[in-house]
Protein backbone atom coordinates (compact mmCIF):
# COMPACT_ATOMS: atom_id res chain seq x y z
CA UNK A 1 -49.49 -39.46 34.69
CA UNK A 2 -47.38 -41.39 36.97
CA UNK A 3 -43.79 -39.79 37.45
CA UNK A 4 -41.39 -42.50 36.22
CA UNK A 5 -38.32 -41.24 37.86
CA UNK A 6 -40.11 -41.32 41.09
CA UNK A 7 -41.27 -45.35 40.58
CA UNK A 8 -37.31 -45.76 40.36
CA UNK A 9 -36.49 -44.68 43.70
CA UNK A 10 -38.89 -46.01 45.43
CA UNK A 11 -38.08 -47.96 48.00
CA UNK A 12 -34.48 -48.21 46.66
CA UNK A 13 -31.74 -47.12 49.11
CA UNK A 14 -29.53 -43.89 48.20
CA UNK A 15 -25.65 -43.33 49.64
CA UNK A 16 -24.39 -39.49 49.35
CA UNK A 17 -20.86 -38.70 49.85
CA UNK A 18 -20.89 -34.64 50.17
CA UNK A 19 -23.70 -33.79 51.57
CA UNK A 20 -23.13 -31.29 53.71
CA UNK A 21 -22.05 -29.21 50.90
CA UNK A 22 -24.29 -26.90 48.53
CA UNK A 23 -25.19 -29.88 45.90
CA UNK A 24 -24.88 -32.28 48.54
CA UNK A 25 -27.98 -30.46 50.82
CA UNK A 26 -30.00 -29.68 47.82
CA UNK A 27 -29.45 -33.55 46.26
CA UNK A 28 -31.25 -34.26 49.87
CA UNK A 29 -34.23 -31.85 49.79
CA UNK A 30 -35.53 -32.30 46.34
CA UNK A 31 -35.12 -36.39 46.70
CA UNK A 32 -37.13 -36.33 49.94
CA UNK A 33 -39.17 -33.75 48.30
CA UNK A 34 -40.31 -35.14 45.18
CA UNK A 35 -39.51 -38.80 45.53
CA UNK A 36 -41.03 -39.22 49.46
CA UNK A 37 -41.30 -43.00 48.61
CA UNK A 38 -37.43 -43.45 48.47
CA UNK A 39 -35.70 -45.76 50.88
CA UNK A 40 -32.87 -44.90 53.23
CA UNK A 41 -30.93 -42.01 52.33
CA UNK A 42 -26.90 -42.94 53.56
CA UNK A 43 -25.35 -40.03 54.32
CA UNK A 44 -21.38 -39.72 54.78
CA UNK A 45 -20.17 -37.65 57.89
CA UNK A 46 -16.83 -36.99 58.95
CA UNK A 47 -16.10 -35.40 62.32
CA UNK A 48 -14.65 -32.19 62.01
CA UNK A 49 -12.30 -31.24 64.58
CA UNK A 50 -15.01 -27.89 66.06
CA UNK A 51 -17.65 -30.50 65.97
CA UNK A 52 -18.20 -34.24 66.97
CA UNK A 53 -19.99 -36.32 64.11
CA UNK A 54 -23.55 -36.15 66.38
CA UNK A 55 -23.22 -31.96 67.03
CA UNK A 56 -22.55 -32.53 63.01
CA UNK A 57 -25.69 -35.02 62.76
CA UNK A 58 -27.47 -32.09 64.85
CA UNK A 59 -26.42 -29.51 62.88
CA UNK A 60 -27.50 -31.25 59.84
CA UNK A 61 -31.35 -31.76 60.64
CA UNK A 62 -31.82 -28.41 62.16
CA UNK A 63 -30.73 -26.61 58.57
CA UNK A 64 -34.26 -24.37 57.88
CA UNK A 65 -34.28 -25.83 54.07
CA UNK A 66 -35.65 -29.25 55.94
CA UNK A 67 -38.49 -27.00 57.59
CA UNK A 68 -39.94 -26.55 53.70
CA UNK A 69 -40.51 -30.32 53.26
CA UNK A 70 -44.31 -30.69 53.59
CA UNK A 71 -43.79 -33.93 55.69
CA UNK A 72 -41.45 -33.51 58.20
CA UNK A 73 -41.53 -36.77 59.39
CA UNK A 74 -39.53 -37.23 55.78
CA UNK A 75 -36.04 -36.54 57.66
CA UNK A 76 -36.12 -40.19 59.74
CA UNK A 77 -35.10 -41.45 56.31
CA UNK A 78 -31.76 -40.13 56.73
CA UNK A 79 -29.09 -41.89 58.39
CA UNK A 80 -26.10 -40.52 59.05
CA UNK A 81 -22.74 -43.17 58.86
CA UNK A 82 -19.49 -42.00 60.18
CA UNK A 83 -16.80 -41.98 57.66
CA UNK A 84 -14.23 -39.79 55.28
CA UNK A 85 -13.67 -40.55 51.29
CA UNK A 86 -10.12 -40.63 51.76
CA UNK A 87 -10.13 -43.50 53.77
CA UNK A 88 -10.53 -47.42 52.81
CA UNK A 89 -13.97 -48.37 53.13
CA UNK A 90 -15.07 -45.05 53.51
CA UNK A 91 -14.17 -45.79 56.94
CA UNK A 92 -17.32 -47.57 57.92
CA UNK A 93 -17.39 -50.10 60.53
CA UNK A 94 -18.04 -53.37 59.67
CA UNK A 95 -21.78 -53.87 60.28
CA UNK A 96 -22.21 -50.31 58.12
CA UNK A 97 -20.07 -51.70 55.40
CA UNK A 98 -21.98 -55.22 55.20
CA UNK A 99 -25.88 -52.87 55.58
CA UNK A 100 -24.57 -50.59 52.71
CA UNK A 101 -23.39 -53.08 50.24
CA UNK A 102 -26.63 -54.72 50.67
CA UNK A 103 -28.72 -51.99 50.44
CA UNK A 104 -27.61 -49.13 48.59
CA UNK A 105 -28.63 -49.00 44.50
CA UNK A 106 -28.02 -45.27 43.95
CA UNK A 107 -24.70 -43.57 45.27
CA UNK A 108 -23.93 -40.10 44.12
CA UNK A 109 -20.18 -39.11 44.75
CA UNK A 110 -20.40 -35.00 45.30
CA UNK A 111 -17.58 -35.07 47.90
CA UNK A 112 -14.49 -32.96 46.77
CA UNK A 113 -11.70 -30.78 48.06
CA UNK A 114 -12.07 -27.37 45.78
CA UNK A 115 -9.21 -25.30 46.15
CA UNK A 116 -8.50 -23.42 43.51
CA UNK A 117 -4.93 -22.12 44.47
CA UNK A 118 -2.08 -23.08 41.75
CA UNK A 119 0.96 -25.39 42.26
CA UNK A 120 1.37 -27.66 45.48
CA UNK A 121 -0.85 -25.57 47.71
CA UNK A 122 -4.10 -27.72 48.24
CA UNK A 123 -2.55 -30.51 46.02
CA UNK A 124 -2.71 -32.94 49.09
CA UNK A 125 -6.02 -32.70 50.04
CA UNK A 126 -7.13 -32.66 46.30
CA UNK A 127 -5.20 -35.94 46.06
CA UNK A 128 -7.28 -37.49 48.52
CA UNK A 129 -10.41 -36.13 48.38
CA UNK A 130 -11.01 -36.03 45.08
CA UNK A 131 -8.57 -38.77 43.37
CA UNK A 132 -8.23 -41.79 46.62
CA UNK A 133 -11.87 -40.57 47.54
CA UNK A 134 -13.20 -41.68 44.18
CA UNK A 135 -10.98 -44.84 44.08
CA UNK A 136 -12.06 -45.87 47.40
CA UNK A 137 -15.82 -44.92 46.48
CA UNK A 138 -15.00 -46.73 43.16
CA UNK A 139 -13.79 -50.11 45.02
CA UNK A 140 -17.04 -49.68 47.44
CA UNK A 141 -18.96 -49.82 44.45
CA UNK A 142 -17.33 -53.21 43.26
CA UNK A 143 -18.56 -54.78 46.26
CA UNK A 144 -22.74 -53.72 45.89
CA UNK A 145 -25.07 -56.09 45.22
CA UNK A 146 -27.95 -54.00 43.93
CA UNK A 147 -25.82 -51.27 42.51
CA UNK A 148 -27.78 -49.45 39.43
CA UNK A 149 -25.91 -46.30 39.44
CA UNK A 150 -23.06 -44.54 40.76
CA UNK A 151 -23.53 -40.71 39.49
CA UNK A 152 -19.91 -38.79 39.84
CA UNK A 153 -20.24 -35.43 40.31
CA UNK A 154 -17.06 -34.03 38.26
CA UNK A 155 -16.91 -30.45 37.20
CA UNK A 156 -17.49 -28.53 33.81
CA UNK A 157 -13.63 -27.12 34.45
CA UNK A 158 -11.92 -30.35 34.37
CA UNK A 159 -10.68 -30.23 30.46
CA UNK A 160 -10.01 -26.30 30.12
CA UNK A 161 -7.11 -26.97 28.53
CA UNK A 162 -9.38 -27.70 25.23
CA UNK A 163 -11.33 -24.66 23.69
CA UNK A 164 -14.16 -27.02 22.67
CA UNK A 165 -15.24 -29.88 25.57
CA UNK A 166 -17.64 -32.54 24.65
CA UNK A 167 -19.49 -34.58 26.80
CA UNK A 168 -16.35 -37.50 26.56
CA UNK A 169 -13.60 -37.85 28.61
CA UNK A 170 -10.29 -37.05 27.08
CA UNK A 171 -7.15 -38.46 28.56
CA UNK A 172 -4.36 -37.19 30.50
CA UNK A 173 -1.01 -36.97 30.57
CA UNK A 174 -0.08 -39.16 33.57
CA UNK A 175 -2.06 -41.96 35.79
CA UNK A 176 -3.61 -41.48 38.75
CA UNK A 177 -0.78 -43.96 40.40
CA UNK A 178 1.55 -41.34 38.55
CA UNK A 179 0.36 -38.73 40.03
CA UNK A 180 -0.15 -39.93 43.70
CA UNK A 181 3.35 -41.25 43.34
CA UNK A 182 4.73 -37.45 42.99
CA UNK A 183 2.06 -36.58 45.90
CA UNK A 184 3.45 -39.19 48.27
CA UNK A 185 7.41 -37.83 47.62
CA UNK A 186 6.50 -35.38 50.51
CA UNK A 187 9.02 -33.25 48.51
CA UNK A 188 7.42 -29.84 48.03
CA UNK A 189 9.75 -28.60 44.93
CA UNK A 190 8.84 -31.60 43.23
CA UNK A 191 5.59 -31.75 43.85
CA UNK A 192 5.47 -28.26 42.22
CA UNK A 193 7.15 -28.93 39.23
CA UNK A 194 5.70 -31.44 38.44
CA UNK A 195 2.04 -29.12 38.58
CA UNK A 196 2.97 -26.33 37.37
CA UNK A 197 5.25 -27.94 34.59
CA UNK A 198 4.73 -31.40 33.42
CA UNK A 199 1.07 -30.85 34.06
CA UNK A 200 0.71 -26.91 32.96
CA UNK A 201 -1.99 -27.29 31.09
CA UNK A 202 -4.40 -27.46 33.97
CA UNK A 203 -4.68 -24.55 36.61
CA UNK A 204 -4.63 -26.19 39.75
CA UNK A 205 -4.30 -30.03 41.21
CA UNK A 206 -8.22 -29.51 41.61
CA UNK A 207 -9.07 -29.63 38.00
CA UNK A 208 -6.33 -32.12 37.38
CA UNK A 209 -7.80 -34.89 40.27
CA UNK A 210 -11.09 -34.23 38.86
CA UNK A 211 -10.02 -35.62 35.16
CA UNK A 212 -8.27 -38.41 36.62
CA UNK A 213 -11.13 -39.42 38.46
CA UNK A 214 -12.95 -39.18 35.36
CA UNK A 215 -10.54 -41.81 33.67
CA UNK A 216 -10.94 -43.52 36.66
CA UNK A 217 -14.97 -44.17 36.04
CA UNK A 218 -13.92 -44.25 32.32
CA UNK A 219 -11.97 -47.89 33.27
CA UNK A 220 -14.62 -49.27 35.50
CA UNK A 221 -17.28 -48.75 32.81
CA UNK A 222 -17.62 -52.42 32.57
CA UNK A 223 -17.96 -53.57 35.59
CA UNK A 224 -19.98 -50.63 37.53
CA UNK A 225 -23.07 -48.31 35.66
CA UNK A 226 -21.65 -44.88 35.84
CA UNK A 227 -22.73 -41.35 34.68
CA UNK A 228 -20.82 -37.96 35.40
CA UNK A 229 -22.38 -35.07 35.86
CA UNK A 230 -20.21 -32.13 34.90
CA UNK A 231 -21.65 -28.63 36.17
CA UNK A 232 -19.72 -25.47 36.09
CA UNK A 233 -19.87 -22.82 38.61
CA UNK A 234 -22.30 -23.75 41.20
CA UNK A 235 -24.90 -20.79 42.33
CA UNK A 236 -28.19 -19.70 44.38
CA UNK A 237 -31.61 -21.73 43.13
CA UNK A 238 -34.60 -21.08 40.98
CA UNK A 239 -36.98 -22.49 43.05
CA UNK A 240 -35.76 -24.97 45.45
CA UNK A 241 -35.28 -26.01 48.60
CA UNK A 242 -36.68 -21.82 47.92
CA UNK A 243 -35.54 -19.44 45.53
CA UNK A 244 -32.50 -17.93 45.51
CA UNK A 245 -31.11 -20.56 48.63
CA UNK A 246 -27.50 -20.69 48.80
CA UNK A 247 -25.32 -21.42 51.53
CA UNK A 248 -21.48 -20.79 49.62
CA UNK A 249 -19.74 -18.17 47.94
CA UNK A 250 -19.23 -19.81 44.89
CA UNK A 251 -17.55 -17.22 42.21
CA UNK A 252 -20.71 -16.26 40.76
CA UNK A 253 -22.33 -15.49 44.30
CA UNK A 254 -19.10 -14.11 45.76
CA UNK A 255 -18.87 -11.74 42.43
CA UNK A 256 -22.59 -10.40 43.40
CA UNK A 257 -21.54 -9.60 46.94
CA UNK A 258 -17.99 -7.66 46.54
CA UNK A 259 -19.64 -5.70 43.70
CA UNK A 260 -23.17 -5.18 45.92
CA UNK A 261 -20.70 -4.00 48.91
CA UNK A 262 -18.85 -1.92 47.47
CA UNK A 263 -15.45 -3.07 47.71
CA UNK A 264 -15.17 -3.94 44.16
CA UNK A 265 -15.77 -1.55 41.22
CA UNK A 266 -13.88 -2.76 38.76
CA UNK A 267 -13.04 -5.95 36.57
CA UNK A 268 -9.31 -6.90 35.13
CA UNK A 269 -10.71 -9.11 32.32
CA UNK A 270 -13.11 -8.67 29.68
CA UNK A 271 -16.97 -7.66 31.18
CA UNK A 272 -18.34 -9.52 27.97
CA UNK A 273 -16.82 -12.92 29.13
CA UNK A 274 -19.72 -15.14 29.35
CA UNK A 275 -20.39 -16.90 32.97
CA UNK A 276 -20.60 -21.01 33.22
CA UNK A 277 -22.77 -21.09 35.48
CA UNK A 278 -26.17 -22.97 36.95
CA UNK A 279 -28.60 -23.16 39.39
CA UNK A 280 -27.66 -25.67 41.91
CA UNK A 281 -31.35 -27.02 42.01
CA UNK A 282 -31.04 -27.73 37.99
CA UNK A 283 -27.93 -29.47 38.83
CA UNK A 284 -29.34 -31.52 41.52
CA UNK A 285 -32.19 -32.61 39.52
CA UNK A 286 -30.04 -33.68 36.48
CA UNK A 287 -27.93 -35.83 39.04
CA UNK A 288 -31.36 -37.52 40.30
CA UNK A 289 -32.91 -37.55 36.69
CA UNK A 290 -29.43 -38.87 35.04
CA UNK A 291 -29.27 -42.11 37.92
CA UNK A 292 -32.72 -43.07 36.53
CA UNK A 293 -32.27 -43.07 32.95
CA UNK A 294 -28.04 -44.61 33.63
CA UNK A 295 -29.94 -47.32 35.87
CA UNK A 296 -32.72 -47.84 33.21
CA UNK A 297 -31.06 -48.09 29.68
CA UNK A 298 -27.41 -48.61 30.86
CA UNK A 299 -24.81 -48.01 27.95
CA UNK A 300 -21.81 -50.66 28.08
CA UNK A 301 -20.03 -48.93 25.35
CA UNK A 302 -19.03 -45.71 27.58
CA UNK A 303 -19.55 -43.54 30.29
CA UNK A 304 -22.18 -40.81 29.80
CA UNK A 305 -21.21 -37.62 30.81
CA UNK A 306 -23.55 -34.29 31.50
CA UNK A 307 -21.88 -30.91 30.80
CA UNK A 308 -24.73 -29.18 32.42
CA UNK A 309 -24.05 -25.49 31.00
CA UNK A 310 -26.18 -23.04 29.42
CA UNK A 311 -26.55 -22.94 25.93
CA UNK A 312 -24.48 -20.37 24.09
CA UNK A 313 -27.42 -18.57 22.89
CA UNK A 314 -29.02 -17.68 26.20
CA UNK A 315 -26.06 -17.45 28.46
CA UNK A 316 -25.19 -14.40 30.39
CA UNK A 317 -21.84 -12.14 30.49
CA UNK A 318 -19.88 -10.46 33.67
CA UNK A 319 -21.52 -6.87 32.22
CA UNK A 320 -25.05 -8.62 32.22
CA UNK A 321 -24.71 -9.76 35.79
CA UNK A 322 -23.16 -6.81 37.19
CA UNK A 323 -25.67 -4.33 35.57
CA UNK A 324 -28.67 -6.59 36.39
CA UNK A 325 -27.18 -6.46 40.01
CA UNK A 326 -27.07 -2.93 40.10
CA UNK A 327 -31.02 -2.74 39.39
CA UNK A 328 -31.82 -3.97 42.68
CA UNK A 329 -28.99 -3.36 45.08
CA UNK A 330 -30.00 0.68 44.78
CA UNK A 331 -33.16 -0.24 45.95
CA UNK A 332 -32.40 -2.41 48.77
CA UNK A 333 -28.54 -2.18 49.70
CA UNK A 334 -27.24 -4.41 52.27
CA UNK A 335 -26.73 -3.00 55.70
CA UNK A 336 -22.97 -4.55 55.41
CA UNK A 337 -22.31 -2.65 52.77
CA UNK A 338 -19.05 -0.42 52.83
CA UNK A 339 -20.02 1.91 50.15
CA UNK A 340 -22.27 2.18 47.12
CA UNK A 341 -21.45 0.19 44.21
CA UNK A 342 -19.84 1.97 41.27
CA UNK A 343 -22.91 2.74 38.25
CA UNK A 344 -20.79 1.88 35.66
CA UNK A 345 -18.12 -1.46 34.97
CA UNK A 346 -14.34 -0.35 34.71
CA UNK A 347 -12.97 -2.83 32.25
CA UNK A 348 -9.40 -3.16 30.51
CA UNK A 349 -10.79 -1.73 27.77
CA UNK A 350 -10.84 1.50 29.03
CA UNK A 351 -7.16 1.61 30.62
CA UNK A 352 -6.78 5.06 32.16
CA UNK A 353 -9.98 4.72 34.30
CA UNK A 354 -8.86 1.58 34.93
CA UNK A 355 -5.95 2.50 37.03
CA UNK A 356 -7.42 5.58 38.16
CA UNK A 357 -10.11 3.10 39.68
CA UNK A 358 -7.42 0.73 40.82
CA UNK A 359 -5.46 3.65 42.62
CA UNK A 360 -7.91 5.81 43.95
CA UNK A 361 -11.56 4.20 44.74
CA UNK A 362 -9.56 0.53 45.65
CA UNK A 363 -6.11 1.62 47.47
CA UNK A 364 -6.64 4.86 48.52
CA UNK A 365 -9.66 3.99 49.70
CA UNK A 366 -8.81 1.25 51.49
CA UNK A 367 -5.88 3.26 53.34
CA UNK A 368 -8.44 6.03 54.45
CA UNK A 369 -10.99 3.85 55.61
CA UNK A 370 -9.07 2.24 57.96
CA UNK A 371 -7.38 5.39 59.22
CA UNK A 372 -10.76 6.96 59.48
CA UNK A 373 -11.63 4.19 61.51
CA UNK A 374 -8.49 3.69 63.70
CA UNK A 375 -8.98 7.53 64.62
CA UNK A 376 -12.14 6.57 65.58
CA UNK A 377 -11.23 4.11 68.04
CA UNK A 378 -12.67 1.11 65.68
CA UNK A 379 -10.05 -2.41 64.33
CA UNK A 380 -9.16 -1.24 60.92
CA UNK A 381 -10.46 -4.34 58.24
CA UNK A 382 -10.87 -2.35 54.88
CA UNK A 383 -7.22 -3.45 53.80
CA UNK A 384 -7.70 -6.76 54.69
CA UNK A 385 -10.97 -7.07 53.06
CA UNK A 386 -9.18 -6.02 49.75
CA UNK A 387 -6.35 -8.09 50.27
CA UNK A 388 -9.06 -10.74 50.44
CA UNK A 389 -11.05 -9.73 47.51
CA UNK A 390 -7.86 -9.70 45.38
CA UNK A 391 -6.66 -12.94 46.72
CA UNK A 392 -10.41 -14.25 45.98
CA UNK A 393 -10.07 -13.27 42.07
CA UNK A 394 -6.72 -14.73 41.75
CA UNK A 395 -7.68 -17.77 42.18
CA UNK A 396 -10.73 -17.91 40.63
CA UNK A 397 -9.30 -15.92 37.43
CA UNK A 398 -9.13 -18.73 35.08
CA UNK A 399 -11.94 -19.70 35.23
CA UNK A 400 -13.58 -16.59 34.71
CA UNK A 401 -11.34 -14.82 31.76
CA UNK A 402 -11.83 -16.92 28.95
CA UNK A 403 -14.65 -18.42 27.17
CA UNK A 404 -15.29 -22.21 26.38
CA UNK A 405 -17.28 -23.90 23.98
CA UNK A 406 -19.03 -26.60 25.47
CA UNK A 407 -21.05 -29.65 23.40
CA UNK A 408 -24.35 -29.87 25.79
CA UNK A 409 -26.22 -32.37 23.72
CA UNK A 410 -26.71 -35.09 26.73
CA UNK A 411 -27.92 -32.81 28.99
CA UNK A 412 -30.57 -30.87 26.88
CA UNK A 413 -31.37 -34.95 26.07
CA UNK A 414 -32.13 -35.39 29.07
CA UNK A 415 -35.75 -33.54 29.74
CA UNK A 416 -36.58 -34.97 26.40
CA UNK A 417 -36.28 -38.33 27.96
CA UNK A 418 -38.90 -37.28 30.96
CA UNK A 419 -42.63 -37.72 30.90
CA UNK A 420 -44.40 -34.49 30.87
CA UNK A 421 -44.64 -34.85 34.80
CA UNK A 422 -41.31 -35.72 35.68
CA UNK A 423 -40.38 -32.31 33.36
CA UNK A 424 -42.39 -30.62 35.82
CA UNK A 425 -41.23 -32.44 38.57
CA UNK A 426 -37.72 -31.92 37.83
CA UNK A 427 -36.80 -28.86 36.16
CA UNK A 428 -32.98 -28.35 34.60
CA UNK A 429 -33.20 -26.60 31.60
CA UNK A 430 -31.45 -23.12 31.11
CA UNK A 431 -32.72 -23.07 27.66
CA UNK A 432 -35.45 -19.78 28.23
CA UNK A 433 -33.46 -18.99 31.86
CA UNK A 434 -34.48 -15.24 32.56
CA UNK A 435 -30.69 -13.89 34.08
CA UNK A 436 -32.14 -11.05 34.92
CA UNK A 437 -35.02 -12.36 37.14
CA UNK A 438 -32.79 -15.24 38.36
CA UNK A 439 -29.92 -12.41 39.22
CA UNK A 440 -32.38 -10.20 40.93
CA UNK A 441 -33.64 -13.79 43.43
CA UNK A 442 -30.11 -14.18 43.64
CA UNK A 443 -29.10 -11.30 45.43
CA UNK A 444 -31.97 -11.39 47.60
CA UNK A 445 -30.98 -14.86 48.66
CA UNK A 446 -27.48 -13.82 49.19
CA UNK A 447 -28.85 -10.88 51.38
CA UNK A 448 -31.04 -13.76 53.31
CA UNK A 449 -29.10 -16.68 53.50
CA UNK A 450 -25.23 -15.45 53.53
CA UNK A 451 -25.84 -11.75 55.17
CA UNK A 452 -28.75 -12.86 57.42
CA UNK A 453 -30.29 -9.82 56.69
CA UNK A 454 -34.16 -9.18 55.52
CA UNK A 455 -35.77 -6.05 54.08
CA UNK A 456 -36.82 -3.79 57.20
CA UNK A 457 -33.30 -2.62 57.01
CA UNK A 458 -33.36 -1.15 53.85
CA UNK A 459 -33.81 2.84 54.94
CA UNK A 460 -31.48 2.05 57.19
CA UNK A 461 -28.66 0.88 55.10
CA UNK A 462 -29.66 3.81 52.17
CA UNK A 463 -29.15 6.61 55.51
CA UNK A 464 -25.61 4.55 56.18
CA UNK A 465 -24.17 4.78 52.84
CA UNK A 466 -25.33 8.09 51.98
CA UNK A 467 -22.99 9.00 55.19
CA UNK A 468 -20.87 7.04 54.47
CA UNK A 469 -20.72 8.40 50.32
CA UNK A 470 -19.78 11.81 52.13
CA UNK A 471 -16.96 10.53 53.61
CA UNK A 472 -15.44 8.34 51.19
CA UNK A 473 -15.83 11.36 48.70
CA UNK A 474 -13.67 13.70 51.09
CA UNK A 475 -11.52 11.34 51.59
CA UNK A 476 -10.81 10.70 47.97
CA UNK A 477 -10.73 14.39 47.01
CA UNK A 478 -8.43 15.16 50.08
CA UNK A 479 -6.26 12.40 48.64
CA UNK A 480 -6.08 14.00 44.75
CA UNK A 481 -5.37 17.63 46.34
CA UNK A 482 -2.60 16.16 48.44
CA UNK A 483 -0.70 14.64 45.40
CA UNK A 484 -1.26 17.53 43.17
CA UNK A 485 -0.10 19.71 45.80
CA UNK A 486 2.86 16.87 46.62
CA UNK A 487 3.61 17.00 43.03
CA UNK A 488 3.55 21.21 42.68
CA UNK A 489 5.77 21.47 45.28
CA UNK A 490 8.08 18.78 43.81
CA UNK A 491 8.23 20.71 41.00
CA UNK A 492 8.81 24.33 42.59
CA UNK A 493 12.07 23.37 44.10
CA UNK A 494 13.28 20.93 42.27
């Protein structure tokens, strides 16, 4: 059996905007890798201001996921176009313009600015990454001759004002030209307001520019064949470019590593919140699988959208992950590690141990570590890292206190509409998703890919935080027996 997703890219040209990013290098791989008879895969550079767009270009091609691909040769299909979202035209020259419009019939927009900080910080850049970069990408697409699908990657947060999101787009309260309007005031208080006020019913500009930009696709139904693709949080893979690849500390990830290193043993919100979350492979594949059946049996009627999350009957919680990370990180802790993780989860629900944890393994901690290593002659950093960590949650915090009800029926559609070999071809389905398998590859993919670190460290970093156990433990207890003896004293001669 002939893999029919695979007939539809052959030979038909692909443009991706964001591919330097985790989707964006993943898209890549699994297209070259499963569909080797595509045509010329476009991809969108910017220079950065470290790097030049060919040390960029470089960069790109020596990434080791590209060393899996069974033909190497595979990688002369990529061309790389100078350019930025936020700019008219993508900011291609002329003779790129005139060779993409021609050529391209599959463009996938995965750019974005994702800052998740509340108020005007990040709002600019969110305006024009996400909200000009998808009109510009929108007006690009007005102006392709062999266009069959644009596929918007938006993002399962973008309605969370709405306890139940379907897989529709629901309006908002202003227009995009509203909203850049307030963005191009330059005036900072207004700006503000007008976030964290007129438009307080989403957290941040980022979810806010990502449900315009749906509206956006929503009005050029008619004249362009659109799908969104709505995942939630982003995280390592189940099998490719390799399992357990990752390259970003996305919240999931980034929850993994502060709880495997020891700097965080506790949660503020409830530890049987479920996690949104999937494996950026799955995601990748419905994006490739979702162009084919858009540019096959195009609706006119609306846009389809994807809410690619796990189904509420197989879906894991923050206790799940955290105990599931715990059954591995005893056996192979990272070298990096600052301390063991704590064996059990300190939740609100138990308040006193709460703040005892908060007080005494978090801020005293922190204080004493970084004496203990100023007295011996090393840059204190235990402080900052929990100044970090807390900063980290904050912003992520929405997202990961409450829990959504999301309609999935597109996405689940979607393998149905495969032929048994594209199924295999293509995997996405979360349906019978093993956490605690996919947790355990996880970790070990964070250890490899984000820690560089492999396992003929591991009796090494068990001897480390043994030592390290002893010290942390005086330090704590010398800490308690100062304040009770702080405290008696008070209380003698007072």
């Amino acid at each position: 059996m002939e893999s029919e997703v695979c007939q539809f890219y052959e030979k038909r040209s692909v443009l991706v905007t964001g591919g330097t990013g985790l989707i964006g290098k993943c898209l890549v791989y699994n297209l070259l890798a499963n569909c080797p008879d595509v045509g010329t895969i476009y991809l969108l550079l910017r220079k950065k201001r470290e790097f030049s767009f060919d040390q960029r270009r470089e960069r790109y091609l020596n990434y080791d996921i590209f060393k899996n691909l069974k033909t190497p040769n595979l990688l002369n299909k990529l061309v790389f176009i100078e350019g930025a979202v936020d700019a008219k035209n993508l900011g291609l020259s002329n003779d790129i313009l005139s060779k993409v419009t021609a050529e391209v019939s599959i463009l996938f927009h995965s750019a974005a600015s994702v800052g998740l900080e509340a108020g005007y910080k990040g709002a600019d850049q969110a305006a024009n990454s996400n909200l000009r970069g998808t009109m510009n990408v929108l007006e690009l697409c007005r102006s392709m001759t062999n266009l069959a699908c644009l596929v918007y990657v938006s993002t399962a947060t973008a309605y969370h004002f709405k306890s139940l999101i379907e897989e529709k787009i629901y309006p908002v309260p202003c227009t995009p030209e509203q909203f850049l309007s307030v963005m191009e005031s330059g005036d900072a208080k207004a700006i503000d307001k007008f976030l964290r006020e007129d438009m307080k019913m989403f957290p941040n500009a980022y979810t806010l520019t990502k449900a315009l930009s749906e509206n956006l696709c929503q009005a050029e139904n008619s004249n362009i064949p659109i799908c969104i693709v709505r995942p939630p949080i982003v995280s390592s893979s189940v099998a490719t470019p390799v399992p357990g690849w990752t390259n970003k500390m996305q919240a999931f990830n980034a929850m993994i590593l502060l709880w495997v290193m020891g700097l965080s043993r506790c949660l503020t919100w409830d530890p049987d919140t479920r996690i949104e979350v999937a494996p950026v492979d799955y995601v990748c594949n419905v994006m490739i699988t979702a162009a084919w059946f858009t540019g096959q049996k195009r609706p006119v009627d609306t846009v389809p959208v994807y809410n690619v999350v796990p189904s509420e009957d197989n879906s894991v919680t923050w206790r799940k992950l955290l105990e599931y990370s715990l059954d591995v990180v005893f056996e192979s802790p990272s070298i990096k590690a600052i301390r063991w993780p704590g064996r059990q989860m300190i939740s609100p629900k138990t308040p006193f141990k709460l703040l005892y944890s908060i007080i005494f393994q978090h801020i005293i901690f922190a204080i004493f570590s970084d004496l203990f290593l100023i007295c011996t002659g090393s840059s204190p950093q235990i402080c900052a890292l929990m100044i970090k960590m807390v900063n980290t949650i904050k912003s992520v915090r929405w997202f990961l206190t409450k829990d959504w009800h999301y309609i999935n029926t597109n996405y689940l559609a979607l393998t149905d509409h495969l032929n048994e070999h594209d199924r295999k071809l293509f995997p996405m389905s979360m349906k019978n998703m093993d956490w605690k398998s996919y947790i355990h590859t996880g970790y070990y993919g964070i250890r490899k890919f984000v820690l560089h670190e492999d396992d003929d460290n591991t009796k090494a970093a068990i001897g480390r935080l043994r030592r390290l156990t002893m010290i942390t433990n005086g330090a704590v207890i010398f800490a308690f027996l100062m304040i009770i003896s702080t405290c008696f004293i008070l209380v003698l001669f007072l």
